[in-house]
Protein backbone atom coordinates (compact mmCIF):
# COMPACT_ATOMS: atom_id res chain seq x y z
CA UNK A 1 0.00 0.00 0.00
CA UNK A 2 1.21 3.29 -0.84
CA UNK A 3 0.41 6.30 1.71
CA UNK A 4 0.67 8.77 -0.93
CA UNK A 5 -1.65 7.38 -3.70
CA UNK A 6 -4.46 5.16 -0.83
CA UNK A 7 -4.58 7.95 1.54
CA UNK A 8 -8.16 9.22 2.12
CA UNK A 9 -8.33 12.44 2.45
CA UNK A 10 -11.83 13.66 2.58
CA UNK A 11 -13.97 16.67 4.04
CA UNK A 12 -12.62 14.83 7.73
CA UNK A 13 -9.01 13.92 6.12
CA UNK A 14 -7.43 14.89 9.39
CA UNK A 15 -9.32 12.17 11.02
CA UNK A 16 -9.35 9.47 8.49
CA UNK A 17 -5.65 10.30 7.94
CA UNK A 18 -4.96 9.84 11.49
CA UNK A 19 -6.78 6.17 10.99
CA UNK A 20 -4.52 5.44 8.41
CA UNK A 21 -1.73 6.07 9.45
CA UNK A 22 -1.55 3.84 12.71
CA UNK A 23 -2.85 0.91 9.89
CA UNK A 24 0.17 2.01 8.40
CA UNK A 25 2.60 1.93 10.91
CA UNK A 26 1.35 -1.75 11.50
CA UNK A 27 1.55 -3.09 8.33
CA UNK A 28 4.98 -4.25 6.71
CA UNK A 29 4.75 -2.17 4.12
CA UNK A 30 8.06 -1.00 3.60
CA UNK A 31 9.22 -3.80 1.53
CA UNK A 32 12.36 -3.20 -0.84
CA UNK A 33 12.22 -4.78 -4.07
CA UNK A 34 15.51 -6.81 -5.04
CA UNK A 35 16.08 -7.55 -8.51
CA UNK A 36 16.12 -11.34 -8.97
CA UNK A 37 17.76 -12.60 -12.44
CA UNK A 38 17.31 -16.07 -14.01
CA UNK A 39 20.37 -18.47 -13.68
CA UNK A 40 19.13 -21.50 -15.51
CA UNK A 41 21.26 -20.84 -18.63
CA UNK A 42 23.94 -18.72 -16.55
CA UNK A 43 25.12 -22.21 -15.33
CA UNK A 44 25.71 -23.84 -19.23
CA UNK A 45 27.82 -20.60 -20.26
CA UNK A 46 29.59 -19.97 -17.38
CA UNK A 47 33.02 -21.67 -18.99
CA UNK A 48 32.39 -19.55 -22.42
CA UNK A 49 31.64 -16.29 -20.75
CA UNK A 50 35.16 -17.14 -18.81
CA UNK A 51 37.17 -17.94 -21.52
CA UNK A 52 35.41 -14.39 -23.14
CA UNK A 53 35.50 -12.43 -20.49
CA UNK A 54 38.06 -9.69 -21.07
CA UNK A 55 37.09 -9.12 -24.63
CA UNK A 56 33.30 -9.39 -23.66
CA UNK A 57 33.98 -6.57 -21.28
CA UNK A 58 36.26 -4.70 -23.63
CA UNK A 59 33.26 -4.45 -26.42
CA UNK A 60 30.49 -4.12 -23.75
CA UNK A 61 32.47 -1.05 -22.54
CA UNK A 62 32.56 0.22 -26.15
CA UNK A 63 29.14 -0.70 -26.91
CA UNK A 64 26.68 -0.26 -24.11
CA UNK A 65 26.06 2.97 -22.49
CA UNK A 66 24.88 3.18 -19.43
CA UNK A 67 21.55 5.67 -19.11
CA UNK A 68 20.08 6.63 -15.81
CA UNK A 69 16.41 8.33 -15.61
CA UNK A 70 14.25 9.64 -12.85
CA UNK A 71 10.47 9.13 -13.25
CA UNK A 72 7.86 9.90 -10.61
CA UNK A 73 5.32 7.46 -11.62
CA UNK A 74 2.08 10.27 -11.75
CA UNK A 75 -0.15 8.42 -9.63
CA UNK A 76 -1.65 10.95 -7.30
CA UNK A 77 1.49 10.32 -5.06
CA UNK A 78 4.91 11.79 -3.89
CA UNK A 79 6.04 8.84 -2.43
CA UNK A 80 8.30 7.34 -4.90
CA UNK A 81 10.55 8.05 -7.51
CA UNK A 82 11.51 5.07 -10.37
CA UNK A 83 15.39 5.12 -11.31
CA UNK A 84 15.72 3.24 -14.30
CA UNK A 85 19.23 1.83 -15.71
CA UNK A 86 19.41 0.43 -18.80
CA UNK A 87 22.12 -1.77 -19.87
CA UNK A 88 23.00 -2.69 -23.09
CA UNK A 89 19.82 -3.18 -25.41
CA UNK A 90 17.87 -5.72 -23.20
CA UNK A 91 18.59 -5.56 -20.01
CA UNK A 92 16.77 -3.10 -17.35
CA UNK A 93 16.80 -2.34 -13.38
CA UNK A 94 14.11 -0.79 -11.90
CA UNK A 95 14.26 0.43 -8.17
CA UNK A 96 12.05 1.79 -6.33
CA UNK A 97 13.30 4.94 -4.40
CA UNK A 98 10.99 6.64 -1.09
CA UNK A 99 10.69 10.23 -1.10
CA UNK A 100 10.12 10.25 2.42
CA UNK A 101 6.46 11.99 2.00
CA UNK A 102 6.33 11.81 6.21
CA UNK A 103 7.98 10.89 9.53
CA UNK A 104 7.13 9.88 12.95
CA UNK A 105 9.99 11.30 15.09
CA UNK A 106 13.18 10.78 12.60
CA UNK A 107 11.79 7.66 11.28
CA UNK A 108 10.19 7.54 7.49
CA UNK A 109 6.23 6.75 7.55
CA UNK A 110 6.22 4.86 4.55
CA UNK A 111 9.50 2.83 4.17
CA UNK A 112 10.90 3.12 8.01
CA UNK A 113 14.35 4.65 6.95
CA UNK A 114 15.58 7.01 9.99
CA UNK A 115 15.68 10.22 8.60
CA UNK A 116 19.12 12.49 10.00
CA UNK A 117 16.98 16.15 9.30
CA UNK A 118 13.81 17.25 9.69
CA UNK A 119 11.39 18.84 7.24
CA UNK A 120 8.41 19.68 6.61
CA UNK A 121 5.57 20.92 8.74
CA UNK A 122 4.25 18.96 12.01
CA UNK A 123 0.59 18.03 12.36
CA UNK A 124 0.82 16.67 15.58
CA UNK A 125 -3.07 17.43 16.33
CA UNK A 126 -3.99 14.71 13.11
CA UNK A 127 -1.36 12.23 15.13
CA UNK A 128 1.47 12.65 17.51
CA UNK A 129 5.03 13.18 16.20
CA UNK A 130 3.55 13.21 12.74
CA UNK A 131 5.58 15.34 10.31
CA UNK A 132 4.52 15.99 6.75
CA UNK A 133 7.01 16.68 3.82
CA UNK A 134 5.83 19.94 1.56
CA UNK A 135 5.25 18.14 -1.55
CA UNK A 136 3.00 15.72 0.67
CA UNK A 137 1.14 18.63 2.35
CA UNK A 138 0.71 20.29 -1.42
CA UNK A 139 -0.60 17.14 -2.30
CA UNK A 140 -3.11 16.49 0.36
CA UNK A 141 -4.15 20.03 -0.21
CA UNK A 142 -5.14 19.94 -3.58
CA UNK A 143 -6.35 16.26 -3.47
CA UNK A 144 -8.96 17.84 -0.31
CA UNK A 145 -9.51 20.81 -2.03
CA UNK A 146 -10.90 18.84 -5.29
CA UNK A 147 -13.33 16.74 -3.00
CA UNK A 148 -14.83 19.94 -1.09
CA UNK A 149 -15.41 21.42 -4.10
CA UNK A 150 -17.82 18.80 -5.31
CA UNK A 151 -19.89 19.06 -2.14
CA UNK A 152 -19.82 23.16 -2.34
CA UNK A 153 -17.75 23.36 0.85
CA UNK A 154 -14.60 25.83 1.79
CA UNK A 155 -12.74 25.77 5.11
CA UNK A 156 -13.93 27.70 8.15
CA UNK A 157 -10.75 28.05 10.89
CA UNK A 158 -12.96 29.30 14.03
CA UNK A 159 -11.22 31.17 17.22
CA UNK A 160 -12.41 29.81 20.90
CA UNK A 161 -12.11 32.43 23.67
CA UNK A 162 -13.96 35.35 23.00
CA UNK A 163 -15.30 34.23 19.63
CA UNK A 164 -17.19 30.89 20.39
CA UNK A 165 -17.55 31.37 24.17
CA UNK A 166 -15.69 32.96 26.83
CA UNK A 167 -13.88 31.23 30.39
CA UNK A 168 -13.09 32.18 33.66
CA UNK A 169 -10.76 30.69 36.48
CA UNK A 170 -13.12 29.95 39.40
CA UNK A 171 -10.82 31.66 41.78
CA UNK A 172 -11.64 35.35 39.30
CA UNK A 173 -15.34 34.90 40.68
CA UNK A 174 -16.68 36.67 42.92
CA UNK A 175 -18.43 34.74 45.92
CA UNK A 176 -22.07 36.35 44.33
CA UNK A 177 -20.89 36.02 40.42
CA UNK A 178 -20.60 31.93 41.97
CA UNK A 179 -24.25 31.82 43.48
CA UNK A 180 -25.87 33.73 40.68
CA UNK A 181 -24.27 31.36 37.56
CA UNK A 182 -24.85 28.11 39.95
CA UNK A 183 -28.44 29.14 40.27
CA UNK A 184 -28.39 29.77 36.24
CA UNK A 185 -30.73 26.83 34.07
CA UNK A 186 -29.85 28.89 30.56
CA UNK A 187 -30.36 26.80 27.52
CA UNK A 188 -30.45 27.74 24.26
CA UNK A 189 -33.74 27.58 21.48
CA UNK A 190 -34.25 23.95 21.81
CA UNK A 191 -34.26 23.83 25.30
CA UNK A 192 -31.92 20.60 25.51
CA UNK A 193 -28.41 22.15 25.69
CA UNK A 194 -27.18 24.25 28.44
CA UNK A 195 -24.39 26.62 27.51
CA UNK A 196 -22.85 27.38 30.93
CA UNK A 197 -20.45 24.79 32.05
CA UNK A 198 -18.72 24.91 35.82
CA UNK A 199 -15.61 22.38 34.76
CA UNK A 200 -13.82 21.69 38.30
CA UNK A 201 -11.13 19.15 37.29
CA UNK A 202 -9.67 22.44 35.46
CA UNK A 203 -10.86 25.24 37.46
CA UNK A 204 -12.82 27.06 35.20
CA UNK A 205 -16.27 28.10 33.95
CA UNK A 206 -17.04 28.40 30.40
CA UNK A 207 -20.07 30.40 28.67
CA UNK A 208 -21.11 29.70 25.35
CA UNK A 209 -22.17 32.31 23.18
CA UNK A 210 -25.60 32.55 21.78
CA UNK A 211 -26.50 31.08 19.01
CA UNK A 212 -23.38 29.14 18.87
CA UNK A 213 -24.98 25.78 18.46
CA UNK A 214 -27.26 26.86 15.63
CA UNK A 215 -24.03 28.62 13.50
CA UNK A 216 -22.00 25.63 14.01
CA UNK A 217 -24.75 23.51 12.67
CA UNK A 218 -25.72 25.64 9.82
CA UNK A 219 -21.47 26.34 8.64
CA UNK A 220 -20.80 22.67 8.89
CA UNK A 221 -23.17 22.24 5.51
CA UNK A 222 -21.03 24.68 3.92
CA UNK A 223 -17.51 24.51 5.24
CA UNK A 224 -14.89 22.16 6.74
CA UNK A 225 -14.43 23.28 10.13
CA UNK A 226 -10.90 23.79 12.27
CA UNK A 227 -10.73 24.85 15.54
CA UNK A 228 -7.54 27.08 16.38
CA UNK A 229 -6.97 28.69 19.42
CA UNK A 230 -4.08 30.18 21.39
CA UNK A 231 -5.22 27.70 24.63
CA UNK A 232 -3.23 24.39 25.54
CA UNK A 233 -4.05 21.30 23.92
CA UNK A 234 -6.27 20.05 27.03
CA UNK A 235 -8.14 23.26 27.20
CA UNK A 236 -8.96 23.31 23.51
CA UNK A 237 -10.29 19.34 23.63
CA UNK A 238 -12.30 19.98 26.26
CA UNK A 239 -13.65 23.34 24.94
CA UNK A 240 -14.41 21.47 21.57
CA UNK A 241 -16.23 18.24 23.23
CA UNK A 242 -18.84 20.88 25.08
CA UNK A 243 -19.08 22.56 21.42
CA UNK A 244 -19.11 19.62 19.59
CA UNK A 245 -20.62 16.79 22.02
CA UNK A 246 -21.12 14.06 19.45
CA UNK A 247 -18.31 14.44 17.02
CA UNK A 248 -20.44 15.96 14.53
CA UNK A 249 -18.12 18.89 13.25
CA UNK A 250 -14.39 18.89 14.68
CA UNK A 251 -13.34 15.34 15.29
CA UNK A 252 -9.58 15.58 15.36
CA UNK A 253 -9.05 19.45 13.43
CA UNK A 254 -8.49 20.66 17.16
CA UNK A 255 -5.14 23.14 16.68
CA UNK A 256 -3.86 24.24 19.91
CA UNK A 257 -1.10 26.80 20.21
CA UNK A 258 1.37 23.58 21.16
CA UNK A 259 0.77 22.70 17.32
CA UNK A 260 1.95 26.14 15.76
CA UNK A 261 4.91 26.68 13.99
CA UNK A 262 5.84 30.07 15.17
CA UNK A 263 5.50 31.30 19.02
CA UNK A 264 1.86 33.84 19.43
CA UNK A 265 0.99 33.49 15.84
CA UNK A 266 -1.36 31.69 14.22
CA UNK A 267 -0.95 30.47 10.77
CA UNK A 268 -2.42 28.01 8.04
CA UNK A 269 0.28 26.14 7.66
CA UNK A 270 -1.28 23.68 9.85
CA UNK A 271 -4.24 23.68 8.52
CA UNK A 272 -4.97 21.06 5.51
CA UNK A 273 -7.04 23.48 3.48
CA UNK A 274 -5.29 25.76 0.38
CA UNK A 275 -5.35 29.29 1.29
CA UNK A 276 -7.77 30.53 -1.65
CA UNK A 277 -10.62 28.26 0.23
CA UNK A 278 -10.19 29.42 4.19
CA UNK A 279 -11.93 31.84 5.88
CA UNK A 280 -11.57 32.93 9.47
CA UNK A 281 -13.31 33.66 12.39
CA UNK A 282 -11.04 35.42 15.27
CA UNK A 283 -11.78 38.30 17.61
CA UNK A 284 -7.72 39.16 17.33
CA UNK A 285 -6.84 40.54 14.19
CA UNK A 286 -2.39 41.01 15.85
CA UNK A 287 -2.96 36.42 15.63
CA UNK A 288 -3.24 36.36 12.19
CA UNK A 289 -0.59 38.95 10.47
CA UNK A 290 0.19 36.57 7.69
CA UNK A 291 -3.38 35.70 6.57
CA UNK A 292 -6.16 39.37 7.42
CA UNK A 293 -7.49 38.80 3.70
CA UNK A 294 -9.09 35.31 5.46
CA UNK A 295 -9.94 37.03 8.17
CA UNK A 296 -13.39 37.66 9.67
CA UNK A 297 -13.26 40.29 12.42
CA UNK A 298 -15.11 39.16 15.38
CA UNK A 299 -16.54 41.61 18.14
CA UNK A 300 -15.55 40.35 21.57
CA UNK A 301 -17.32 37.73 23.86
CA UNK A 302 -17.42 39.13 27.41
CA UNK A 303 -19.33 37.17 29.84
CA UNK A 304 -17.43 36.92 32.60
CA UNK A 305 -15.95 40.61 34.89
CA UNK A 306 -12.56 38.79 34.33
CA UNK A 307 -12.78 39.06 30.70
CA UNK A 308 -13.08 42.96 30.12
CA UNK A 309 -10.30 42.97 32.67
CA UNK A 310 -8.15 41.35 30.73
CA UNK A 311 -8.44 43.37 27.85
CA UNK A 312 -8.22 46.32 30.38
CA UNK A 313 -11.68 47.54 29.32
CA UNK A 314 -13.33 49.78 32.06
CA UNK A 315 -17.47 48.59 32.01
CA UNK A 316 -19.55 45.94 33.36
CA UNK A 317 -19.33 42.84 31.77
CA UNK A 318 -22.82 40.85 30.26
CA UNK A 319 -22.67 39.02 33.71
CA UNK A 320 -22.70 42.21 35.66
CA UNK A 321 -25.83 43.81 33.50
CA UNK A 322 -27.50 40.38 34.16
CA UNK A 323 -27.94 40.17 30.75
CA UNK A 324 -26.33 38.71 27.63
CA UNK A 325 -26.50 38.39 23.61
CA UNK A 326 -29.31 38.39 21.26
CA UNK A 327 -29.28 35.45 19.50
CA UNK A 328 -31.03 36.38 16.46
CA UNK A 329 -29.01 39.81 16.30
CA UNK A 330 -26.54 38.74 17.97
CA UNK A 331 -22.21 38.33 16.19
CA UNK A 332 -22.65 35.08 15.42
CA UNK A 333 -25.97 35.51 13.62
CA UNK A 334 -25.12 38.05 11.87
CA UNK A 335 -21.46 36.33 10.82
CA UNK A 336 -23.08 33.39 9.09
CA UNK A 337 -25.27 35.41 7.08
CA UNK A 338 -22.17 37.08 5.88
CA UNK A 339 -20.54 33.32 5.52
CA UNK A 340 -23.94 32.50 3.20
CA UNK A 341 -23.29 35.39 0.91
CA UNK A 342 -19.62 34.62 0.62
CA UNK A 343 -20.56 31.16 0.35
CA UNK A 344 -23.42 32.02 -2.62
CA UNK A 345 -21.90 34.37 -4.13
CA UNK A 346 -18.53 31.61 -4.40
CA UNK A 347 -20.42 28.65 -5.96
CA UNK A 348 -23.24 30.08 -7.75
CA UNK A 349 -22.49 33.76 -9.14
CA UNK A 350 -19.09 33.64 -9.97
CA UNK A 351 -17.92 32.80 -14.04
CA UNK A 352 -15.01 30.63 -14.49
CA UNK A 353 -13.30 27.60 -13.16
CA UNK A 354 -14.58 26.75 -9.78
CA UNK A 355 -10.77 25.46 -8.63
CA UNK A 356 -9.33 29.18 -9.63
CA UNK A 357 -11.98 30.67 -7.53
CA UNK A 358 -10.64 32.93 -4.20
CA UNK A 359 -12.97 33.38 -1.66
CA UNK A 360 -10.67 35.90 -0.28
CA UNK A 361 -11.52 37.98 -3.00
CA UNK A 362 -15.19 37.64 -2.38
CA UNK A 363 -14.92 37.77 0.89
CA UNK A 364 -13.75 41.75 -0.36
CA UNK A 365 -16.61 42.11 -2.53
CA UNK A 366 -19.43 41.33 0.02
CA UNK A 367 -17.38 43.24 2.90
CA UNK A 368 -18.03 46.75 0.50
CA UNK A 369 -21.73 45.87 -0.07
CA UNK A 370 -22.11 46.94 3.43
CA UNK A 371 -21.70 50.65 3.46
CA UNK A 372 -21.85 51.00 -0.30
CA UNK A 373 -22.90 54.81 -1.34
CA UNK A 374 -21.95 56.19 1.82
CA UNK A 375 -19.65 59.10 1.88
CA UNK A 376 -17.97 59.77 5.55
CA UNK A 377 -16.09 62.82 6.62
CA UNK A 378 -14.24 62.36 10.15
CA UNK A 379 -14.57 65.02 13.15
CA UNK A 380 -11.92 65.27 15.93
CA UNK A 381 -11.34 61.34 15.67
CA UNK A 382 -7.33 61.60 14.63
CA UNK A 383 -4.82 63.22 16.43
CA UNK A 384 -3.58 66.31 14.99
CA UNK A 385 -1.33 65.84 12.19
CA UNK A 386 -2.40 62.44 11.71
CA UNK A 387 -2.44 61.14 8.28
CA UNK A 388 -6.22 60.04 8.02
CA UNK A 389 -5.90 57.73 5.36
CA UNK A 390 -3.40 55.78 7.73
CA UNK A 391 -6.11 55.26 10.25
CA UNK A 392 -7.73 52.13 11.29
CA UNK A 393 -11.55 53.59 11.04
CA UNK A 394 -10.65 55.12 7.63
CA UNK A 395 -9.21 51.88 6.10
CA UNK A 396 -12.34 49.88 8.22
CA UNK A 397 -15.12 52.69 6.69
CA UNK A 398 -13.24 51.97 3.06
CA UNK A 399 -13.28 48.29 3.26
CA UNK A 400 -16.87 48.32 3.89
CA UNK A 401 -17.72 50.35 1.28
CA UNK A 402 -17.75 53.91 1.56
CA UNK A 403 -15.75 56.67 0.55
CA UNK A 404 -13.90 58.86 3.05
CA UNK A 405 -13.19 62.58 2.72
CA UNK A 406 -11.31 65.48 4.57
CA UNK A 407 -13.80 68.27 3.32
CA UNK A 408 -16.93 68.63 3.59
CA UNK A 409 -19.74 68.97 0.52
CA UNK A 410 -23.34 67.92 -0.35
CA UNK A 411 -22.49 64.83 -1.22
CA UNK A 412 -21.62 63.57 2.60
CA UNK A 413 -23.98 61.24 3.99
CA UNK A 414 -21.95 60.86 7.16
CA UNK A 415 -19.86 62.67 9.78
CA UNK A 416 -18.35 60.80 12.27
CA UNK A 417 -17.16 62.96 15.48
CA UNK A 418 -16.38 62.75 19.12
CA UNK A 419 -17.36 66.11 19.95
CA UNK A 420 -21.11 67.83 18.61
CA UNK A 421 -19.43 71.32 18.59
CA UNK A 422 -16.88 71.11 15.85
CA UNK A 423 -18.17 72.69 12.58
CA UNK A 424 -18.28 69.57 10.75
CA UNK A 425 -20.57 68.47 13.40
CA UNK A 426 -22.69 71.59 13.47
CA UNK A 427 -22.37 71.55 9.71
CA UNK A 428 -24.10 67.88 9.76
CA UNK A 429 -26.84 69.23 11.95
CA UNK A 430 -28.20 71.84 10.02
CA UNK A 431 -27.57 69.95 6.90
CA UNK A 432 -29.81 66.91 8.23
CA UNK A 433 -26.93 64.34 7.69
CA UNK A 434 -26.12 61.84 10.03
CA UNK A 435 -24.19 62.55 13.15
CA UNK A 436 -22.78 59.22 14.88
CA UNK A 437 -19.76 58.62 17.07
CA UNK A 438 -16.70 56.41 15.80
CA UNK A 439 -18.24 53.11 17.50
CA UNK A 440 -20.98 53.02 14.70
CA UNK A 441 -18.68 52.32 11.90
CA UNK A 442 -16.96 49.50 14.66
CA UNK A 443 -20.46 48.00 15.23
CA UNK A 444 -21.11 47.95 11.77
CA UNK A 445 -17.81 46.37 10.74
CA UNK A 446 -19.01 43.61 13.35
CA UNK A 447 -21.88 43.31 13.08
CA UNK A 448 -21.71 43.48 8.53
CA UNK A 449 -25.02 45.52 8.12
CA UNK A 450 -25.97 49.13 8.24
CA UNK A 451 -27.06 49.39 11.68
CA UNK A 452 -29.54 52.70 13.10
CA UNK A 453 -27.98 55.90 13.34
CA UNK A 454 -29.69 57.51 16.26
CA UNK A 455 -28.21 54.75 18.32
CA UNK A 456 -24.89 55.98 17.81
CA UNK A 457 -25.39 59.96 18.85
CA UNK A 458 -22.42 62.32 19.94
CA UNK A 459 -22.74 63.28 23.05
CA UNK A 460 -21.92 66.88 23.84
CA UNK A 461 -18.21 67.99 26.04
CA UNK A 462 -18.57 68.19 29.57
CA UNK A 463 -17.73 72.24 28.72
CA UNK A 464 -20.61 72.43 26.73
């Protein structure tokens, strides 16, 4: 059996990779194939071929050249390459050579060589110690890619903490924050799954966000899900069995920051999915510096008092208000309707060959439908001598869809200002234009619709 060409790799290749690999490791597979020759009529010429043998060498040497080619036999596979000698006009050797597509530790997956150096990139969340060469990763990539296509599916890499739910130490809670949450029975739309989870054995308690059952549900028929989070490999399993309970959408794509390649960064490297097909869903934009064209900006989950603390944030947290999300207007709603446009838009608008599709690129397109004919002018939001085109509103206002000035005209549909008595604020007043406070365009870029204006007002100086 070959690894390369019998691997499955399907919509769940980490997991029936991982299946096939201990099969692999069992079987003795690694076989090398020794060239056996026929001796029956060796033995009658053995005393002619001596009495012959200098000049037979002599006019071999003069008449056979020896010719050595390389073929990788194009099976779907990287796992062997053919070197083929050919001697004199009948004779030919064939052996077969390992390209080493993986390793275990420094041993070869396929043929069990010890390998002196490393390569590669390690996938020890499909199987531990597993290493995959890049030719075998390529490979994988594009032989998963092909199958998700055919069921319209992409790849959806989804954040934990503060994106899917949100965790406290029990030792941050507060004696009454303990009572109130013990006394909690919350449950979500069906009634039959809580989503507030005291887990003793590590210390913590975990809040699910709302609606977080129904999105997972409703993106696993059009994506390939990964979880990837900057936790430790025992918080992220347990995270992902009260998420996914019955195996339904993770199974073994659970990447924990002991699986990255490079120290508070997350990248795709890991991730069995080509780049043109993976979208993101992260609440921290600094994780992902290599990859913000996959990313999906997520507004922050904060349950727990603990949580706005650590992200030095001076309010009550959803716990304090005694409140919490809406579901149906809630982030995660409104994400996957975003996710079904890109998604839409992806299989069934777009001209062309589906495989040279980017969804990054339409991830763009929908992003500017959002604010699309708005025209924003900015009021005492930069500090002086700031170059406004630099800042992160501006470039936020932009990618959704509007167009930013410095100057004011009829034109402006917007003005965006801290303070109600600057004369582009006055200005917006008497013109009847809309008057909102920088957190509008933030909700909106979270949120992906046009959200109310009057909920947004400036609020006048203490002065004035």
């Amino acid at each position: 059996m070959s690894l390369l060409t019998d691997s499955p790799v399907h919509s769940s290749s980490s997991d029936d990779f991982a299946a096939f690999l201990d099969a692999e490791l069992n079987s003795n597979s690694s076989a090398s194939s020794p060239v056996e020759e026929d001796g029956d009529d060796e033995d009658e010429s053995n005393d002619e071929e001596a009495e012959d043998d200098n000049e037979l060498e002599g006019k071999s040497v003069k008449r056979c050249k020896v010719e050595m080619s390389a073929n990788i036999h194009e099976h779907g596979s990287t796992s062997h390459t053919t070197l083929e000698h050919k001697i004199g006009k009948d004779k030919s050797l064939k052996i077969d050579i390992c390209t080493h597509p993986g390793s275990f530790g420094d041993m070869c997956i396929l043929c069990g060589q010890r390998l002196e150096e490393e390569s590669g990139v390690t996938f020890g969340y499909i199987h531990k110690g597993l290493r995959l060469a890049n030719d075998e990763i390529v490979r994988l990539r594009n032989t998963d890619m092909k199958n998700l296509l055919r069921h319209k599916k992409l790849y959806l890499v989804l954040d934990l903490d503060h994106t899917l739910l949100n965790s406290t130490l029990l030792a941050h809670l507060t004696p009454e924050e303990e009572e109130y949450l013990k006394s909690q029975t919350d449950s979500l739309q069906d009634g039959s799954r809580v989503n507030l989870f005291k887990l003793d054995f590590i210390h913590m308690m975990t809040k699910l966000r709302p609606f977080v059952h129904t999105f997972l549900k409703e993106a696993s028929e059009m994506f390939d899900m990964y979880i990837y989070t900057m936790g430790d490999r025992p918080y992220a399993l347990e995270m992902a069995r009260l998420l996914d309970p019955n195996k339904e959408y993770f199974h073994a794509k659970v990447i924990s920051r002991d699986d990255g390649t490079q120290r508070h960064q997350k990248g795709l490297d890991v991730v069995l999915g080509q780049e043109s097909a993976v979208l993101i869903l992260d609440d921290t934009e600094n994780a992902w510096t290599k990859h913000k064209d996959n990313l999906i900006l997520m507004e922050r989950y904060h349950y727990f008092k603990s949580s706005c603390r650590q992200f030095g944030y001076n309010c009550k947290s959803l716990l304090e208000l005694g409140k919490d999300e809406n579901e149906p207007g809630g982030a995660l709603a409104s994400v996957l309707k975003a996710l079904k446009q890109v998604h839409s838009m992806f299989f069934d608008e777009l001209g062309g060959d589906l495989a040279g599709r980017d969804v990054r690129q339409v991830l763009k397109v929908v992003r500017k439908e959002v604010l699309k004919g708005c025209k924003i002018v900015f009021s005492r939001v930069f500090p002086t001598r700031y170059q406004a085109a630099d800042h992160h509103l501006w470039k936020m206002a932009e990618q959704l869809g509007a167009t930013c000035n410095t100057e004011l005209d009829p034109s402006v549909t917007h003005v965006i200002s801290t303070d109600v008595g600057t004369e582009k604020s006055r200005w917006a007043v008497k013109e009847k234009k809309f008057l909102v406070n920088p957190q509008w365009i933030e909700a909106v870029n979270f949120l992906w619709r046009k959200l109310p204006e009057e909920n947004y007002p400036v609020k006048p100086t203490k002065e004035e």
